[in-house]
PDB file of N, CA and C in Angstrom:
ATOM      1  N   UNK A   1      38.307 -19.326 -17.501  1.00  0.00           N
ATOM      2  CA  UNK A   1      37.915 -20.689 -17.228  1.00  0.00           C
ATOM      3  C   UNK A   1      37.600 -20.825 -15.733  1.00  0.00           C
ATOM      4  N   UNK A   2      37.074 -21.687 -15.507  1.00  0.00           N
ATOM      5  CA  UNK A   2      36.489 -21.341 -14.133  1.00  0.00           C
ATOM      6  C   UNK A   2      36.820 -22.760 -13.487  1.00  0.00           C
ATOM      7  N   UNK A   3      37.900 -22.833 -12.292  1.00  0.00           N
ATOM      8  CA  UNK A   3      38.617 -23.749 -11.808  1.00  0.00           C
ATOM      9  C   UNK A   3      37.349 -23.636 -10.395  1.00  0.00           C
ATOM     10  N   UNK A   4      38.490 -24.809  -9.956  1.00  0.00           N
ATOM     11  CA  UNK A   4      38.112 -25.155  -8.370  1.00  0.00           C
ATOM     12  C   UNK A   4      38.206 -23.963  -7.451  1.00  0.00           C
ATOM     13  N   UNK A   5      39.261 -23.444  -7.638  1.00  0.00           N
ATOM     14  CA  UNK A   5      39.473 -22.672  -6.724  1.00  0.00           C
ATOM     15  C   UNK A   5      38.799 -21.254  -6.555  1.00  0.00           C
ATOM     16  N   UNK A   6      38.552 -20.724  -8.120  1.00  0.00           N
ATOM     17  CA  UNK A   6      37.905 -19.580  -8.355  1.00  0.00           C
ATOM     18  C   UNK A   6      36.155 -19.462  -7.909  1.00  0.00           C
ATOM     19  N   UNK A   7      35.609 -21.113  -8.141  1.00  0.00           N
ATOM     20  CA  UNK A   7      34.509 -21.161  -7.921  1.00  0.00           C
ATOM     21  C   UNK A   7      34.279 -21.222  -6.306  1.00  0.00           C
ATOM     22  N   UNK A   8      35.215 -21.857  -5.720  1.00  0.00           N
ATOM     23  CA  UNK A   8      35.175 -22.483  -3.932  1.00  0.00           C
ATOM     24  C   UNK A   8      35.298 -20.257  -3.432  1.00  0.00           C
ATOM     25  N   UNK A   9      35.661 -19.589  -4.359  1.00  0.00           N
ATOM     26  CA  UNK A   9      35.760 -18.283  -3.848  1.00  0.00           C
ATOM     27  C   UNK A   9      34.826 -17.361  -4.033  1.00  0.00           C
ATOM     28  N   UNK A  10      33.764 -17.440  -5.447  1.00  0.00           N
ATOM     29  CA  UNK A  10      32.854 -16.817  -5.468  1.00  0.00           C
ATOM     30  C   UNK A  10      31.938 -17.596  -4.405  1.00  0.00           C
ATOM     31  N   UNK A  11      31.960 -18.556  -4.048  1.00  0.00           N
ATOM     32  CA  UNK A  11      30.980 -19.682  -2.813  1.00  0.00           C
ATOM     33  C   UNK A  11      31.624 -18.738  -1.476  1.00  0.00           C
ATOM     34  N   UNK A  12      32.416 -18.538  -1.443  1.00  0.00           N
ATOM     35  CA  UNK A  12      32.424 -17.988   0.121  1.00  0.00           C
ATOM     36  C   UNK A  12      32.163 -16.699  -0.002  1.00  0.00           C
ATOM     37  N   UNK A  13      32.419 -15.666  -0.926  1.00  0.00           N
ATOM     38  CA  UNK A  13      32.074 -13.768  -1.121  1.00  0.00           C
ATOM     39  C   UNK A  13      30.977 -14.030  -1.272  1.00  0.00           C
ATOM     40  N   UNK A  14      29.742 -14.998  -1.806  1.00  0.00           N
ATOM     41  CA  UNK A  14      28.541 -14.714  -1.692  1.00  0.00           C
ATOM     42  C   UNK A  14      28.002 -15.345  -0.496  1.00  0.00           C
ATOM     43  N   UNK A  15      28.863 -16.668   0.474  1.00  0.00           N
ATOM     44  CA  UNK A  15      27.917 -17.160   1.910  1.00  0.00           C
ATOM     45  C   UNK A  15      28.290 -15.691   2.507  1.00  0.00           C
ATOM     46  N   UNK A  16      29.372 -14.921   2.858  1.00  0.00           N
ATOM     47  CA  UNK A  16      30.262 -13.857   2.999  1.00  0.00           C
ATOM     48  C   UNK A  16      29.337 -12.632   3.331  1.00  0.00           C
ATOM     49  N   UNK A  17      28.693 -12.649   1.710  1.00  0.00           N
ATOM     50  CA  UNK A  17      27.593 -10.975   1.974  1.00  0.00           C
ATOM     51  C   UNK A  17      26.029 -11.658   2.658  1.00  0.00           C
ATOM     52  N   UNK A  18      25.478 -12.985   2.183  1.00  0.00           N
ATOM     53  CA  UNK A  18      24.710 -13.215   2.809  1.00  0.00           C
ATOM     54  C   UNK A  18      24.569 -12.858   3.980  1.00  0.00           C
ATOM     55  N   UNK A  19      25.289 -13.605   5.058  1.00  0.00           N
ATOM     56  CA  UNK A  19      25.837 -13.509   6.491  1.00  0.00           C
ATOM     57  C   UNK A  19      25.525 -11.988   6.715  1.00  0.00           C
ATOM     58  N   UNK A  20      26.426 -11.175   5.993  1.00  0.00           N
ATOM     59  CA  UNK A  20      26.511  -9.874   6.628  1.00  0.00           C
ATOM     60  C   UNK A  20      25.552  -9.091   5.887  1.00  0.00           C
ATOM     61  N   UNK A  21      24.299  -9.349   5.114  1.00  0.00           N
ATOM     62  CA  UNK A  21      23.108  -8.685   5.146  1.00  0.00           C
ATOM     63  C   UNK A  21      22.060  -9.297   6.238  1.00  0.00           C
ATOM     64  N   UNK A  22      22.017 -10.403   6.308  1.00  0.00           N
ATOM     65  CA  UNK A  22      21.601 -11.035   7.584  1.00  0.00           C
ATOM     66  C   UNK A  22      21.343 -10.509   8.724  1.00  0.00           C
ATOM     67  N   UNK A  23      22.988  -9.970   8.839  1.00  0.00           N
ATOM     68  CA  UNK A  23      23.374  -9.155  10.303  1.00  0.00           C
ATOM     69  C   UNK A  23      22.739  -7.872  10.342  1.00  0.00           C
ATOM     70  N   UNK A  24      23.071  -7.410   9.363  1.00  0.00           N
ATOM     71  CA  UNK A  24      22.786  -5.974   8.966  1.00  0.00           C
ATOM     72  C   UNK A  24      21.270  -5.527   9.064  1.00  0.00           C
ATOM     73  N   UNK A  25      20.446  -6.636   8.820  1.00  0.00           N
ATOM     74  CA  UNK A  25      18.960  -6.411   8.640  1.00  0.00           C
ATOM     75  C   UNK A  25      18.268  -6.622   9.760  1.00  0.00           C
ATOM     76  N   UNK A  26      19.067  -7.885  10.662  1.00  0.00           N
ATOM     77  CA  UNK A  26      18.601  -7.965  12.161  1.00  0.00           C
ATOM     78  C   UNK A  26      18.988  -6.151  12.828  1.00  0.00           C
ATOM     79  N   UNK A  27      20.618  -5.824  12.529  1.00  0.00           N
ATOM     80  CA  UNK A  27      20.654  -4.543  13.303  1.00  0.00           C
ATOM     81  C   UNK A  27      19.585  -3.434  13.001  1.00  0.00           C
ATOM     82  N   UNK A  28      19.272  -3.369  11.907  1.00  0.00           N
ATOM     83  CA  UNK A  28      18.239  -2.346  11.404  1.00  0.00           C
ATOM     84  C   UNK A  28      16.685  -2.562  12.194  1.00  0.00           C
ATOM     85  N   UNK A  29      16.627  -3.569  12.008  1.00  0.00           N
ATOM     86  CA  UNK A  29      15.411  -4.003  12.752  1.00  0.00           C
ATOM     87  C   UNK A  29      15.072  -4.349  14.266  1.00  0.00           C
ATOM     88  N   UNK A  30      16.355  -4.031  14.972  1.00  0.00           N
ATOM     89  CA  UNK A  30      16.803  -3.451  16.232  1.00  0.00           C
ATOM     90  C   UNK A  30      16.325  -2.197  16.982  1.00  0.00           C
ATOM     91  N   UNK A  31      17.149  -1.523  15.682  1.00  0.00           N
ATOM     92  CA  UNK A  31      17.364   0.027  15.590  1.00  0.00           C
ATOM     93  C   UNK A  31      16.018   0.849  15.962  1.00  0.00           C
ATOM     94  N   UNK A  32      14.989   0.239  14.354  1.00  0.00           N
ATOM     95  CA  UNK A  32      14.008   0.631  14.614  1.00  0.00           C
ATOM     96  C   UNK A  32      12.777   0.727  15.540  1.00  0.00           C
ATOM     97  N   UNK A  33      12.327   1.616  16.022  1.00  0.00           N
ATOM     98  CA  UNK A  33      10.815   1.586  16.771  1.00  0.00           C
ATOM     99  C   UNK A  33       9.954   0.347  16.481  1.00  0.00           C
ATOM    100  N   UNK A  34       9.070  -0.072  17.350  1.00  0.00           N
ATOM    101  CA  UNK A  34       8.557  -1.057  17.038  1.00  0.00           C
ATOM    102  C   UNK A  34       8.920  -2.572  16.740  1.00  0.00           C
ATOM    103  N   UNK A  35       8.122  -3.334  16.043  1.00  0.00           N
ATOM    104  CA  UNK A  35       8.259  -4.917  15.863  1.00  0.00           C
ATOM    105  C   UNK A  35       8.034  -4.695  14.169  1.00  0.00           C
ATOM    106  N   UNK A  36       8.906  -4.960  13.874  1.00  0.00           N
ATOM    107  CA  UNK A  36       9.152  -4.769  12.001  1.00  0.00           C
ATOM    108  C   UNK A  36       8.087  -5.850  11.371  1.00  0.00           C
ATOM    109  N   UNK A  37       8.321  -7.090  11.984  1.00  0.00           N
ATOM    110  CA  UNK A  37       7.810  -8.398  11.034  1.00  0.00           C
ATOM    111  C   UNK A  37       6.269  -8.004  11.685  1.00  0.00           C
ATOM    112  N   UNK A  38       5.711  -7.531  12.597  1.00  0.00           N
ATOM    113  CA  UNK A  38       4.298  -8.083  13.692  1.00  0.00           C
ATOM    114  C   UNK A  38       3.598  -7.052  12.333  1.00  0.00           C
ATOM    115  N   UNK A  39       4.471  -5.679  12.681  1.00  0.00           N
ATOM    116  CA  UNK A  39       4.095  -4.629  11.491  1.00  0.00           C
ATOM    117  C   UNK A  39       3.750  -4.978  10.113  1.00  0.00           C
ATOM    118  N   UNK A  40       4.492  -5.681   9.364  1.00  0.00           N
ATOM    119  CA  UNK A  40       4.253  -6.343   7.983  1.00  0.00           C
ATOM    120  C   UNK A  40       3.205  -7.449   7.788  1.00  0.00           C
ATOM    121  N   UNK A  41       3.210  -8.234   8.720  1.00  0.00           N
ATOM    122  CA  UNK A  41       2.521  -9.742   8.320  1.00  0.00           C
ATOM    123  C   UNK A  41       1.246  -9.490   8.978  1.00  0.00           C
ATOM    124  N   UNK A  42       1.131  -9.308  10.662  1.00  0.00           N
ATOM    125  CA  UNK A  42      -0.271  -9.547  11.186  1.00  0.00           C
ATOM    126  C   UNK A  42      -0.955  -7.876  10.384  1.00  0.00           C
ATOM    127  N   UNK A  43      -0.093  -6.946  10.430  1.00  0.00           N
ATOM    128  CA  UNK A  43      -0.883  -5.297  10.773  1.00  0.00           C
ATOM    129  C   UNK A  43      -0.991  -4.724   8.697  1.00  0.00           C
ATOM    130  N   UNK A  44      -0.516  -6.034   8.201  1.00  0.00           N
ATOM    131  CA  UNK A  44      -0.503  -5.324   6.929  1.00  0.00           C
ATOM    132  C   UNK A  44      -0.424  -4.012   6.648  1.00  0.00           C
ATOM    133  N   UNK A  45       0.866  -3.477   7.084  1.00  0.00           N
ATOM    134  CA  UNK A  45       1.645  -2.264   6.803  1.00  0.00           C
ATOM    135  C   UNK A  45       2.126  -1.905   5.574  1.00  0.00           C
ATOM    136  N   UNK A  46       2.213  -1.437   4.609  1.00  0.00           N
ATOM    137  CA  UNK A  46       2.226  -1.571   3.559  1.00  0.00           C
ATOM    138  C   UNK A  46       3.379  -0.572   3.636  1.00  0.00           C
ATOM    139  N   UNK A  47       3.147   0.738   4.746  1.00  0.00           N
ATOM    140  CA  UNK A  47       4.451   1.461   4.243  1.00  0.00           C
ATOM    141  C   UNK A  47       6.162   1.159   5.213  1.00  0.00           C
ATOM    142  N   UNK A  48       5.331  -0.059   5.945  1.00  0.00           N
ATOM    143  CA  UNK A  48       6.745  -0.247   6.493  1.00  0.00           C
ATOM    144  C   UNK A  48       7.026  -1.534   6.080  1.00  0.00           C
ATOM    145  N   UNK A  49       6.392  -2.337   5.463  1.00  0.00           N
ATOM    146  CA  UNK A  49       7.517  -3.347   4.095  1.00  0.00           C
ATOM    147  C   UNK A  49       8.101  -2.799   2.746  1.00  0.00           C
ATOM    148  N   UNK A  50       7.410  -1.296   2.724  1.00  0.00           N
ATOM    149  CA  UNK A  50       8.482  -1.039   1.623  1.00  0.00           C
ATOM    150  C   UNK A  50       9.763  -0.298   2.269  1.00  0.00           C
ATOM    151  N   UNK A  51       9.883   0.016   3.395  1.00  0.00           N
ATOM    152  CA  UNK A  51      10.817   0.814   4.125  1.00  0.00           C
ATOM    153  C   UNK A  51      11.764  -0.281   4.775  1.00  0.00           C
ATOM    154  N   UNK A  52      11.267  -1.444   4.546  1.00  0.00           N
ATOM    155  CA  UNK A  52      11.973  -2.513   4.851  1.00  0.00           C
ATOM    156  C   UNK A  52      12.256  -3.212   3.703  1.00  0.00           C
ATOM    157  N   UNK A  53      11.842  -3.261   2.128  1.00  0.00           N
ATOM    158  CA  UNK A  53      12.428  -3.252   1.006  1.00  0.00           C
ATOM    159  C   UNK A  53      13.379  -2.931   0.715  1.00  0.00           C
ATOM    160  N   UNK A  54      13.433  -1.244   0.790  1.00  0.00           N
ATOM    161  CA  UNK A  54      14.325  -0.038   0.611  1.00  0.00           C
ATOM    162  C   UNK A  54      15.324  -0.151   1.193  1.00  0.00           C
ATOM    163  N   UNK A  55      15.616  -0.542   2.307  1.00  0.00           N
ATOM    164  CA  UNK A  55      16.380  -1.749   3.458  1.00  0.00           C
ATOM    165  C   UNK A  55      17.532  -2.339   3.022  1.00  0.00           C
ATOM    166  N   UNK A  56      16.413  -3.050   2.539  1.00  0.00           N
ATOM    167  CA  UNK A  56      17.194  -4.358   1.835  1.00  0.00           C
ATOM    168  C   UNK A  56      17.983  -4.097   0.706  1.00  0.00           C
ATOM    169  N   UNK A  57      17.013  -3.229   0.105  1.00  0.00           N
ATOM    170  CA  UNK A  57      18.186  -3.101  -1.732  1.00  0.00           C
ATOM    171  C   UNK A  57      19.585  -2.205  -1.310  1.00  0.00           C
ATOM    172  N   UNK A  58      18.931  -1.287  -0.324  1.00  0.00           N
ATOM    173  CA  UNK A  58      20.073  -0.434   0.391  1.00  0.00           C
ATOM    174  C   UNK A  58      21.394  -1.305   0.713  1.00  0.00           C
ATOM    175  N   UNK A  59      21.156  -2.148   1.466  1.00  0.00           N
ATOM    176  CA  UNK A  59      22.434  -3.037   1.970  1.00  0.00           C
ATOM    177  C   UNK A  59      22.516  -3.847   1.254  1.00  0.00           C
ATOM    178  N   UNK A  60      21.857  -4.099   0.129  1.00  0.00           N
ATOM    179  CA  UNK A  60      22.559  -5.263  -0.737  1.00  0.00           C
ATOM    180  C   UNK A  60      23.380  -4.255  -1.612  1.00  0.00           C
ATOM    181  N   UNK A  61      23.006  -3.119  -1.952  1.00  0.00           N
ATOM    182  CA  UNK A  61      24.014  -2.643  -2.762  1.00  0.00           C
ATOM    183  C   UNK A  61      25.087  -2.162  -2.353  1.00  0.00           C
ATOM    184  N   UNK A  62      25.096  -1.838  -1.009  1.00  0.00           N
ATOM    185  CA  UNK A  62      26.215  -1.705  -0.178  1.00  0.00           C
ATOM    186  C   UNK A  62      27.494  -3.195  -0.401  1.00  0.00           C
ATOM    187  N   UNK A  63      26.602  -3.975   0.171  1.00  0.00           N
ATOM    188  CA  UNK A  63      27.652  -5.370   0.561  1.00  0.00           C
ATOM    189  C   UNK A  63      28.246  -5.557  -1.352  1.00  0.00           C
ATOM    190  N   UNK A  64      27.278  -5.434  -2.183  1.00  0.00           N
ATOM    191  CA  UNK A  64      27.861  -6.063  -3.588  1.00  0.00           C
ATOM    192  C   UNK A  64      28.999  -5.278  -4.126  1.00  0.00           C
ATOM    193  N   UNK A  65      28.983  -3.722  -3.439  1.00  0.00           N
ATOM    194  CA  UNK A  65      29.898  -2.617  -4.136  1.00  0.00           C
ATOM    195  C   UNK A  65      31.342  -3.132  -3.296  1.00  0.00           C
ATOM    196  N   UNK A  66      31.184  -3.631  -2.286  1.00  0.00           N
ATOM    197  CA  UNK A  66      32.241  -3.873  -0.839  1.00  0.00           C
ATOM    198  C   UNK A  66      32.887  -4.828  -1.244  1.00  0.00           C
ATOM    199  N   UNK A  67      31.919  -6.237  -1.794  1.00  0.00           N
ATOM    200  CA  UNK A  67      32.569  -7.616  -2.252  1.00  0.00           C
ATOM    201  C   UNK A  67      33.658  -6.898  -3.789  1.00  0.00           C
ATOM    202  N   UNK A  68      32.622  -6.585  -4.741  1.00  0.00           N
ATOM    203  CA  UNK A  68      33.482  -6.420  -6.221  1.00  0.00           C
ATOM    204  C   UNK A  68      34.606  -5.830  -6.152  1.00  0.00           C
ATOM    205  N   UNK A  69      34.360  -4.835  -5.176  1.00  0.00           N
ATOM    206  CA  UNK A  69      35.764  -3.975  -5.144  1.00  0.00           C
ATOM    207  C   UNK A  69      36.211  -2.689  -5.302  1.00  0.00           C
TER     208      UNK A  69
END
């Protein structure tokens, strides 16, 4: 059954991983050579939005394996 309290907790493990893919995607995009977004949007890069896809699913499956447990 799904109370107050259980729900007020899946609300913070998911603001929780948000936040820290957030972080995670600014550091990556740090990391890397170059301007990530100038690369994707003005230069239509095609192989560095999927390397910035790959990115993404990467650390989301990270943060979701970290939250569940």
């Amino acid at each position: 059954m799904l109370t107050l309290s259980v729900f007020l907790a899946t609300l913070l493990y998911a603001l929780l991983g948000i936040v820290i893919f957030i972080v995670s995607f600014v550091l990556v995009d740090k990391l890397t050579p170059g301007e990530l977004w100038r690369e994707i949007i003005e230069r239509k890069n095609t192989a560095v939005a999927l390397l910035a896809g790959a990115v993404a699913i990467g650390i989301s499956n990270i943060i979701a394996a970290a939250v569940h447990g």
